[in-house]
PDB file of N, CA and C in Angstrom:
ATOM      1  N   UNK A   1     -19.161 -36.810  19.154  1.00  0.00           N
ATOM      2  CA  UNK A   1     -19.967 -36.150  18.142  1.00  0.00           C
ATOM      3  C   UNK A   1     -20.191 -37.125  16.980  1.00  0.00           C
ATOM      4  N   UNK A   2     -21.503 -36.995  17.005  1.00  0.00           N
ATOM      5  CA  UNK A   2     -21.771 -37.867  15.195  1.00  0.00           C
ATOM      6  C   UNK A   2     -21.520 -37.481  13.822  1.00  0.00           C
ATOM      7  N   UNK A   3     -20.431 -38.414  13.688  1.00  0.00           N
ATOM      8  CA  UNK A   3     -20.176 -38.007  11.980  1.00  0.00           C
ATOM      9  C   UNK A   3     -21.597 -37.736  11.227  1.00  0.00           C
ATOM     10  N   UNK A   4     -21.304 -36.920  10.183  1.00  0.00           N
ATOM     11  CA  UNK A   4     -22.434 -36.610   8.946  1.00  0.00           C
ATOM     12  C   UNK A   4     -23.249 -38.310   8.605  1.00  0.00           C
ATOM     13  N   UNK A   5     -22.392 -39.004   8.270  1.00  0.00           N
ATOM     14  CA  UNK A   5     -22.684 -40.552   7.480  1.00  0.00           C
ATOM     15  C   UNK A   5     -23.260 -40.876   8.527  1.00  0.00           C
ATOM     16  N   UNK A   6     -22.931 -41.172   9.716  1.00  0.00           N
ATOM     17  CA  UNK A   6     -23.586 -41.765  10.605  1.00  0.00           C
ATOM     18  C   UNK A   6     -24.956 -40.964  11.156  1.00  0.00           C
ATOM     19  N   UNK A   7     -25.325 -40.246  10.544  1.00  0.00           N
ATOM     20  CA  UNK A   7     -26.415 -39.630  11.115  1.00  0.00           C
ATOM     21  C   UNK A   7     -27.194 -39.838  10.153  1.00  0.00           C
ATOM     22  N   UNK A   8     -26.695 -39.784   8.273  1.00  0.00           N
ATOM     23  CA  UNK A   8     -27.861 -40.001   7.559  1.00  0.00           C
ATOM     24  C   UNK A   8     -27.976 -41.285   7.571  1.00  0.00           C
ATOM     25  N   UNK A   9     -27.296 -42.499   8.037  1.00  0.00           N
ATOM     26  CA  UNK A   9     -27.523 -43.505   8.353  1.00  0.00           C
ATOM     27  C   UNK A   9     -28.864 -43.716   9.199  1.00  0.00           C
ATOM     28  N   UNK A  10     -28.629 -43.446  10.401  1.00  0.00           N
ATOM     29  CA  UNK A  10     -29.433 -43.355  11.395  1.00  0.00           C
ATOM     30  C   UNK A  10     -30.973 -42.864  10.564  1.00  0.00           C
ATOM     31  N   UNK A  11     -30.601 -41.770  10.122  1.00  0.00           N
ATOM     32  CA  UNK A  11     -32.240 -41.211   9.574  1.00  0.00           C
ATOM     33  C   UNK A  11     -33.028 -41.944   8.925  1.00  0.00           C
ATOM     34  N   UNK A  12     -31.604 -43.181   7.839  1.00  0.00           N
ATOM     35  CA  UNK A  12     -32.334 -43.816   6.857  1.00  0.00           C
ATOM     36  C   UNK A  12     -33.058 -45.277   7.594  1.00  0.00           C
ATOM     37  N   UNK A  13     -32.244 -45.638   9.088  1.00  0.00           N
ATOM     38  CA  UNK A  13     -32.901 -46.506   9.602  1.00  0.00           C
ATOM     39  C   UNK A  13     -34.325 -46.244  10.189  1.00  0.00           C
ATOM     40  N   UNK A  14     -34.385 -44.988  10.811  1.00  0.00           N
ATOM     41  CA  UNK A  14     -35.252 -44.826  11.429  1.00  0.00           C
ATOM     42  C   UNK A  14     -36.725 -44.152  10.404  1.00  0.00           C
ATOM     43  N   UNK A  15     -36.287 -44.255   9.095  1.00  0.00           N
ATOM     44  CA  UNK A  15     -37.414 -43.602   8.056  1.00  0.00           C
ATOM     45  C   UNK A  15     -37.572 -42.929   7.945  1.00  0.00           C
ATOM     46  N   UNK A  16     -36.876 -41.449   8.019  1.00  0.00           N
ATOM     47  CA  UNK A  16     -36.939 -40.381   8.606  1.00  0.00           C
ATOM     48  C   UNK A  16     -36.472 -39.970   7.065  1.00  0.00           C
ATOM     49  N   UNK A  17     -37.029 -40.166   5.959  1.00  0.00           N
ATOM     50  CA  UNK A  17     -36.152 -40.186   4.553  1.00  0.00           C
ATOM     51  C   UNK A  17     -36.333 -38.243   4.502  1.00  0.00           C
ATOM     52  N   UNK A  18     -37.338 -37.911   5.027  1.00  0.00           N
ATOM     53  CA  UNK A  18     -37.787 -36.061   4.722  1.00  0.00           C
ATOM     54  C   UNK A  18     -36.709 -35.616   5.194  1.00  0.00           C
ATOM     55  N   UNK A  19     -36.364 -36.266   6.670  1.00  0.00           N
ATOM     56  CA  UNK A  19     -35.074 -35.421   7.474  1.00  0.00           C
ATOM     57  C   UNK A  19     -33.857 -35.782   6.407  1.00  0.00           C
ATOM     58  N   UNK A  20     -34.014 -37.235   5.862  1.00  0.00           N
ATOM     59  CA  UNK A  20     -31.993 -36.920   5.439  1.00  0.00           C
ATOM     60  C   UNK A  20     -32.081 -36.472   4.506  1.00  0.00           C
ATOM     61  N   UNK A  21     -32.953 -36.280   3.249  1.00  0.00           N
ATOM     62  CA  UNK A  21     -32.994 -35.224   2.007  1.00  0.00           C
ATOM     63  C   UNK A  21     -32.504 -34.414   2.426  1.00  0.00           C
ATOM     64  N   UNK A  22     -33.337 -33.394   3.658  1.00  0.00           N
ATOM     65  CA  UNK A  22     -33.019 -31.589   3.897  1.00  0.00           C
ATOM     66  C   UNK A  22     -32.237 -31.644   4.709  1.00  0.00           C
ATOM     67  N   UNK A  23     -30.981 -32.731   5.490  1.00  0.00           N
ATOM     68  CA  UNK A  23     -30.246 -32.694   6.025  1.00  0.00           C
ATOM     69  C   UNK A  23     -29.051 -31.256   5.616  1.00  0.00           C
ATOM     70  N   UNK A  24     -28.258 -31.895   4.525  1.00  0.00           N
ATOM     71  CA  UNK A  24     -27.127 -31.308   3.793  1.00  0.00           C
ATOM     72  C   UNK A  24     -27.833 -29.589   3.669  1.00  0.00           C
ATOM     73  N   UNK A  25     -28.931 -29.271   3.334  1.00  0.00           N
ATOM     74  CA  UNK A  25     -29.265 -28.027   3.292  1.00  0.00           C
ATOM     75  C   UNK A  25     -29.756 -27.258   4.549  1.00  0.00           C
ATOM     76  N   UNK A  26     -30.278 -28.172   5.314  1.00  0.00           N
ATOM     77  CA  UNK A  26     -30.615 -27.049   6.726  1.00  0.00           C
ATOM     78  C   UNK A  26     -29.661 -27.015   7.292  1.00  0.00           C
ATOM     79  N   UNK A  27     -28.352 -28.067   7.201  1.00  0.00           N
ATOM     80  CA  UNK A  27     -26.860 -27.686   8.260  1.00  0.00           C
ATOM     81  C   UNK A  27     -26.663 -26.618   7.248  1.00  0.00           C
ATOM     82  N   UNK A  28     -26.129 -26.581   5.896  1.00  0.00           N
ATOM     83  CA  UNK A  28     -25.751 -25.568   5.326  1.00  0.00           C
ATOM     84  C   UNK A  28     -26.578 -23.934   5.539  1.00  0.00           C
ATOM     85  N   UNK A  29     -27.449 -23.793   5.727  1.00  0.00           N
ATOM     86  CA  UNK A  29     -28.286 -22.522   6.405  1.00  0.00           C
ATOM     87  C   UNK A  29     -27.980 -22.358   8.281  1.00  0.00           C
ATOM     88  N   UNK A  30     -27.803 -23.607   8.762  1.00  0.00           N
ATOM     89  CA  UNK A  30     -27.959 -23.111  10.233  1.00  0.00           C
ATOM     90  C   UNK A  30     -25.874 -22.638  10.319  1.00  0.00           C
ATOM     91  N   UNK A  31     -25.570 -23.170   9.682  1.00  0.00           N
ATOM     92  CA  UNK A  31     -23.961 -22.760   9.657  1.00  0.00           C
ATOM     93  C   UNK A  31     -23.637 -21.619   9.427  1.00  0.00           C
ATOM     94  N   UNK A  32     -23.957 -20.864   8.259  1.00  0.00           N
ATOM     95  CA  UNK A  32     -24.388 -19.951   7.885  1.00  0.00           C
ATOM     96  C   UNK A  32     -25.176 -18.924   8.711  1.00  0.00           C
ATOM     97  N   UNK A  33     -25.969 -18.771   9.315  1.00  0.00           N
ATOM     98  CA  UNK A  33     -26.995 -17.791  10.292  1.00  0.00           C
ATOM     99  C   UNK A  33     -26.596 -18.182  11.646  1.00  0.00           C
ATOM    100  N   UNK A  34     -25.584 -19.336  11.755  1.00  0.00           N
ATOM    101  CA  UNK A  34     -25.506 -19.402  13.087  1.00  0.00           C
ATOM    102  C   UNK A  34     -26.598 -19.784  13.818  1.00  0.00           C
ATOM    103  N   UNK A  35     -27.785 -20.616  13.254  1.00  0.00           N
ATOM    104  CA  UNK A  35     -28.956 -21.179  13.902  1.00  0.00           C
ATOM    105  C   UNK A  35     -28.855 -21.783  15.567  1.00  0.00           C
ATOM    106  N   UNK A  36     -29.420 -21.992  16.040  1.00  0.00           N
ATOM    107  CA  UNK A  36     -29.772 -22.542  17.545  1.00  0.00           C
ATOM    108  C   UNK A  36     -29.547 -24.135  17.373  1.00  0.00           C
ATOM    109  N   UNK A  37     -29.277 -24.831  18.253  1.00  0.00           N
ATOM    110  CA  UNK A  37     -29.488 -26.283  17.731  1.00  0.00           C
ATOM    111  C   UNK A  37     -31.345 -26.561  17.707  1.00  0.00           C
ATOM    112  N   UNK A  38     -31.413 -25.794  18.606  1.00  0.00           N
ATOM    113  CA  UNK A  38     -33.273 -25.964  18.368  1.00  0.00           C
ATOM    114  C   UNK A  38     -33.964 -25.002  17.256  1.00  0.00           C
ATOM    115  N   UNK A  39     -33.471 -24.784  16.466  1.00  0.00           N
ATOM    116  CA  UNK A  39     -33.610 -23.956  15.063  1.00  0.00           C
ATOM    117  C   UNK A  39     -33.542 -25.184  14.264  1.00  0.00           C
ATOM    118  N   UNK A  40     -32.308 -25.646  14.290  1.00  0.00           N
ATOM    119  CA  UNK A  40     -31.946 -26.948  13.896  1.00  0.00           C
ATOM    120  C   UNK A  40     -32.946 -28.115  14.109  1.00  0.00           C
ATOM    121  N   UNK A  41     -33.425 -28.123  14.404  1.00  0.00           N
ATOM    122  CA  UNK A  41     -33.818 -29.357  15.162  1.00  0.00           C
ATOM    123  C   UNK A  41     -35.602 -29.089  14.726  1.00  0.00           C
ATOM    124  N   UNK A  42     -35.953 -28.220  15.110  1.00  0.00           N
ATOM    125  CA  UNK A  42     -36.951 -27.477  14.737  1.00  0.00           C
ATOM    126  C   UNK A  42     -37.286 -27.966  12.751  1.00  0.00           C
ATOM    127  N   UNK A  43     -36.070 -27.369  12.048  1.00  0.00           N
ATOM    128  CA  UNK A  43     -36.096 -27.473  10.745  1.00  0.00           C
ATOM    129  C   UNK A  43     -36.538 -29.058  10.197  1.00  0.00           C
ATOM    130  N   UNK A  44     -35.467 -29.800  10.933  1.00  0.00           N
ATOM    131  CA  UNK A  44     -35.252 -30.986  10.507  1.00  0.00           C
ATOM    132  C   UNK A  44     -36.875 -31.775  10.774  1.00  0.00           C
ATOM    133  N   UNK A  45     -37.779 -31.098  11.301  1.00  0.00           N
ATOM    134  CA  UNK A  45     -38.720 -32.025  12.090  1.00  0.00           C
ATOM    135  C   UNK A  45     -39.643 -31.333  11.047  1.00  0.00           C
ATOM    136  N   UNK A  46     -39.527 -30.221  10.403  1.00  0.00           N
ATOM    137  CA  UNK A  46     -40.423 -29.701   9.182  1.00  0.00           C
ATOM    138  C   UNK A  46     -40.278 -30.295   8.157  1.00  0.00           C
ATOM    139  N   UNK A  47     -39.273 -30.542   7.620  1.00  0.00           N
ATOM    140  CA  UNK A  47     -38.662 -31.539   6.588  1.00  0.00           C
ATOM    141  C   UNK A  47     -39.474 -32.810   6.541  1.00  0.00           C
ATOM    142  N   UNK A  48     -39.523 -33.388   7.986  1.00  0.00           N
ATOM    143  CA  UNK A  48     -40.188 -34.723   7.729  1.00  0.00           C
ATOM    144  C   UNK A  48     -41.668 -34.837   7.609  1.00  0.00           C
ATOM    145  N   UNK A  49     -42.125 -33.503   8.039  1.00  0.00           N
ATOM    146  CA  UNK A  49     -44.170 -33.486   7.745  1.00  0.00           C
ATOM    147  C   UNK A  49     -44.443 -33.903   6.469  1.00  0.00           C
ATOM    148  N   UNK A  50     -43.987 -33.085   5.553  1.00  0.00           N
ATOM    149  CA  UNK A  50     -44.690 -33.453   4.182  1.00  0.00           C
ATOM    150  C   UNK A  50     -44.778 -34.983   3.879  1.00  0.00           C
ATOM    151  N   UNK A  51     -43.659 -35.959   4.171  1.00  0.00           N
ATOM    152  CA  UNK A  51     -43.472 -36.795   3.871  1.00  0.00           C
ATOM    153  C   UNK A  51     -44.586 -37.641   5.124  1.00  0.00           C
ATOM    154  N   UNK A  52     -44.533 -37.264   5.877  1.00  0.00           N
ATOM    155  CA  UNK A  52     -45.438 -37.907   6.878  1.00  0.00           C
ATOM    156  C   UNK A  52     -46.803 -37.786   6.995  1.00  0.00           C
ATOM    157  N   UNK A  53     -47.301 -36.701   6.048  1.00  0.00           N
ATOM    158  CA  UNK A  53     -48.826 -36.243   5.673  1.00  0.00           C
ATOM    159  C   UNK A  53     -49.451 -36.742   4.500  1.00  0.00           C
ATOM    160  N   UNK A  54     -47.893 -37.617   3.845  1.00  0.00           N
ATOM    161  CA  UNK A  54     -48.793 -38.372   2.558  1.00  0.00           C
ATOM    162  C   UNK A  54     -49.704 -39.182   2.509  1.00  0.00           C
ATOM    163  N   UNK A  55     -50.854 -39.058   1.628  1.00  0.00           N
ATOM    164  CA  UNK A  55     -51.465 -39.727   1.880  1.00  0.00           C
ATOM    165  C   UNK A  55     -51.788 -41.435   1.668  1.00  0.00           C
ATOM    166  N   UNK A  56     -52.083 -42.505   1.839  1.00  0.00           N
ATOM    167  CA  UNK A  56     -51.915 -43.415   1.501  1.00  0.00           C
ATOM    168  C   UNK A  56     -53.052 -43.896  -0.025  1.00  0.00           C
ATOM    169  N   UNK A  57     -51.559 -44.801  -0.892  1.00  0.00           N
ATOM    170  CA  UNK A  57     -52.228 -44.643  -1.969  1.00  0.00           C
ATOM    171  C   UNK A  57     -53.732 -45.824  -2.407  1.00  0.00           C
ATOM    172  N   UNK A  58     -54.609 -45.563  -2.731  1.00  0.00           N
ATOM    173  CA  UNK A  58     -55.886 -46.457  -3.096  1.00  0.00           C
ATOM    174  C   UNK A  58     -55.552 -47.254  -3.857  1.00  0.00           C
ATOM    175  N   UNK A  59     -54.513 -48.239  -3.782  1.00  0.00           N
ATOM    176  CA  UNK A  59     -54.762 -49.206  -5.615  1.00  0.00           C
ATOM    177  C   UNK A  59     -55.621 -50.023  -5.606  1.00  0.00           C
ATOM    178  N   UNK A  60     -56.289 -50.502  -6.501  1.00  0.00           N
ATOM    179  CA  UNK A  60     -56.663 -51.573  -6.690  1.00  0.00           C
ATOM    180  C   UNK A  60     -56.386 -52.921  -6.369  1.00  0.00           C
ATOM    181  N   UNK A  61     -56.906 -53.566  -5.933  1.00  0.00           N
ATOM    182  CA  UNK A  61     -56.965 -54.833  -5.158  1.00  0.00           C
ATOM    183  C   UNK A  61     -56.679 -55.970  -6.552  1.00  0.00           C
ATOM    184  N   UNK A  62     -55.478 -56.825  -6.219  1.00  0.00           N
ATOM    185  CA  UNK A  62     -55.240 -57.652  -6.857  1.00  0.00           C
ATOM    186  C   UNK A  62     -56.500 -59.007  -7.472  1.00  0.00           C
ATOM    187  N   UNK A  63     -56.536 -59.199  -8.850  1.00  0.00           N
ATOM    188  CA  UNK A  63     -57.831 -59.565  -9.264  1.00  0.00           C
ATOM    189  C   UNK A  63     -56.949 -61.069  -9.375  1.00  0.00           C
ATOM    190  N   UNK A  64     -57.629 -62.569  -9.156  1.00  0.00           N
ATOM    191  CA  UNK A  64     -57.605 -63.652  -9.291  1.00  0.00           C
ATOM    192  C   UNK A  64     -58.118 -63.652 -10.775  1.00  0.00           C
ATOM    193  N   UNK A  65     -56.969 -64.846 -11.656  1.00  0.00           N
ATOM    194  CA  UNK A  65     -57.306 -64.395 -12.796  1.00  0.00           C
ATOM    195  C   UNK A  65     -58.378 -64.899 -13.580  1.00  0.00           C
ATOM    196  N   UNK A  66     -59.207 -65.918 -12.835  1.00  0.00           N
ATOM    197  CA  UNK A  66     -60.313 -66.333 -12.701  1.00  0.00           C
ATOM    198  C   UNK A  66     -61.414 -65.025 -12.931  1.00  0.00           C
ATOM    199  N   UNK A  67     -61.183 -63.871 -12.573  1.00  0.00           N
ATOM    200  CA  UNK A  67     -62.181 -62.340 -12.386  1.00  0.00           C
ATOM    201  C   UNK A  67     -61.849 -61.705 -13.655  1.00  0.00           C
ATOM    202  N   UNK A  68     -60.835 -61.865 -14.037  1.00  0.00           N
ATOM    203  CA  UNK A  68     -60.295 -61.080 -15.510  1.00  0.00           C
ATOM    204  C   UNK A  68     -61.108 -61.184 -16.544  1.00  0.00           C
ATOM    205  N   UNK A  69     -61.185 -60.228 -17.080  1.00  0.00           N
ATOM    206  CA  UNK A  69     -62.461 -60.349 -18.584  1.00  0.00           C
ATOM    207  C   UNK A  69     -61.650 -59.917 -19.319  1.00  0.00           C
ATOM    208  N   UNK A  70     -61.357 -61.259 -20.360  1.00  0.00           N
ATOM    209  CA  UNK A  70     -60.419 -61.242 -21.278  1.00  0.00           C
ATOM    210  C   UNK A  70     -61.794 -60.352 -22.296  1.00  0.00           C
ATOM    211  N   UNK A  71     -62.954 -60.873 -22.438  1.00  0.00           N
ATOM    212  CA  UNK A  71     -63.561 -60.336 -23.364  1.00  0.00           C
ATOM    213  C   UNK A  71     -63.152 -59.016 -24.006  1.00  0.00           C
ATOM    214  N   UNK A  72     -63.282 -58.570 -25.031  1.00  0.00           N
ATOM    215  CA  UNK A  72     -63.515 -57.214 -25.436  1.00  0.00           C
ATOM    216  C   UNK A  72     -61.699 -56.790 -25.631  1.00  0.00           C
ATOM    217  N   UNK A  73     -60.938 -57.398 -25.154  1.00  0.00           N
ATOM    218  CA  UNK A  73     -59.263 -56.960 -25.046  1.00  0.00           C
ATOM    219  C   UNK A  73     -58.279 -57.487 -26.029  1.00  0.00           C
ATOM    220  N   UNK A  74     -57.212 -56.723 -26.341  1.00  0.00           N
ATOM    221  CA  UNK A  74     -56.449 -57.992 -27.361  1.00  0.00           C
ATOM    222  C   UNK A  74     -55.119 -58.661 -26.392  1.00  0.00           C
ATOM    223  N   UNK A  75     -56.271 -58.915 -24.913  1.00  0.00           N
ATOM    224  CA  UNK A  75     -54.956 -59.962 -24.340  1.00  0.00           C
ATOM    225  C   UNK A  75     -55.263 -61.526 -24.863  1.00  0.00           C
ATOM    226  N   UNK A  76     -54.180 -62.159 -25.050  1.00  0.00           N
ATOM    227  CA  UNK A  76     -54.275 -63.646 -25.260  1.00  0.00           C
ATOM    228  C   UNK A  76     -54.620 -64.307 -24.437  1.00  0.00           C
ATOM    229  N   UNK A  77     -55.833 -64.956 -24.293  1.00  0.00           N
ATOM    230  CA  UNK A  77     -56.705 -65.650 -22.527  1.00  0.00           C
ATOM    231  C   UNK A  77     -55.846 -66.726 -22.508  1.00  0.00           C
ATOM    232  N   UNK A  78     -55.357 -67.557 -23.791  1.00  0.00           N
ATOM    233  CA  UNK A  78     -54.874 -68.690 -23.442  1.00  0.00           C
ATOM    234  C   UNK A  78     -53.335 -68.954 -22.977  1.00  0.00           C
ATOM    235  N   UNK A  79     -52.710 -67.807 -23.758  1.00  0.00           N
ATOM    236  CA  UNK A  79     -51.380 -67.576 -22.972  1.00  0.00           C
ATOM    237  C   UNK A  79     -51.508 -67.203 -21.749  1.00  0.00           C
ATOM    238  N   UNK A  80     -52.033 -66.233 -21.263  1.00  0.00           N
ATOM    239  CA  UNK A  80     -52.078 -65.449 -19.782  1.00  0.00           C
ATOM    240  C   UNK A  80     -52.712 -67.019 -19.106  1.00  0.00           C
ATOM    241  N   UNK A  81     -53.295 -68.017 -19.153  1.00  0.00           N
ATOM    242  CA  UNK A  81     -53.877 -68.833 -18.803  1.00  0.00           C
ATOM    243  C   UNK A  81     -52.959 -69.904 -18.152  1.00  0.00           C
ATOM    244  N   UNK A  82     -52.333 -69.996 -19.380  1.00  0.00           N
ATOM    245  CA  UNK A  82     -51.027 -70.580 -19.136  1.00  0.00           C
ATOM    246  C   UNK A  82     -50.054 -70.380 -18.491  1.00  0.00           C
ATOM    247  N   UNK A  83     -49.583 -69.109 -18.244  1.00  0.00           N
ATOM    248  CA  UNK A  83     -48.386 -68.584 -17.610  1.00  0.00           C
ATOM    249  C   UNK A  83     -48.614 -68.441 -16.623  1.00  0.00           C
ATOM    250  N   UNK A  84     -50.354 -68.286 -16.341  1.00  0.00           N
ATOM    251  CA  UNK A  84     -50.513 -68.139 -14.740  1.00  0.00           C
ATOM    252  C   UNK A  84     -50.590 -69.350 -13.841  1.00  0.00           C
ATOM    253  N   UNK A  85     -50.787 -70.363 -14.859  1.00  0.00           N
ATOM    254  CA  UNK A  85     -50.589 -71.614 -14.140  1.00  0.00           C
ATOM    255  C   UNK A  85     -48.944 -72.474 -13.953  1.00  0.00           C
ATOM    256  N   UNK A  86     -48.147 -71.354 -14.517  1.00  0.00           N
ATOM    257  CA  UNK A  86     -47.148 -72.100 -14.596  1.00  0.00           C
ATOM    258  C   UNK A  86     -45.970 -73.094 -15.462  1.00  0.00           C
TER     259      UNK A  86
END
């Protein structure tokens, strides 16, 4: 049988971060009601949708600082100029 640790281990290898959050709380309910292991199992696989339905985020695409418009800003062009060169 798999220890507790070794299972949120496992979850955290396998990315499964939704399942090991609601781990500690869906054993604590299926213990409790006496759940099915496929109650169990069932739960744990709900846990991980939300996290698996996120959506991916849009950022903005890294600007070369050559593209930067210092104009109009109170950044320092000649420091940032500098530091980006090193």
């Amino acid at each position: 049988m798999m220890e507790r640790q070794n299972i949120l281990a496992t979850m955290g290898e396998l990315k499964l971060f939704g399942m090991k959050a609601a781990y500690d709380e869906i054993i604590k309910v299926a213990v409790k009601r006496t759940h099915e292991p496929q109650q169990i199992v069932g739960d744990l696989l709900q846990a991980k949708l939300p996290i698996a339905k996120l959506p991916i985020a849009k950022l903005p695409l890294a600007k070369d600082i050559a593209e930067f418009a210092f104009d109009g800003t109170p950044i320092n062009e000649g420091l940032v100029r500098d530091l980006a060169g090193g």
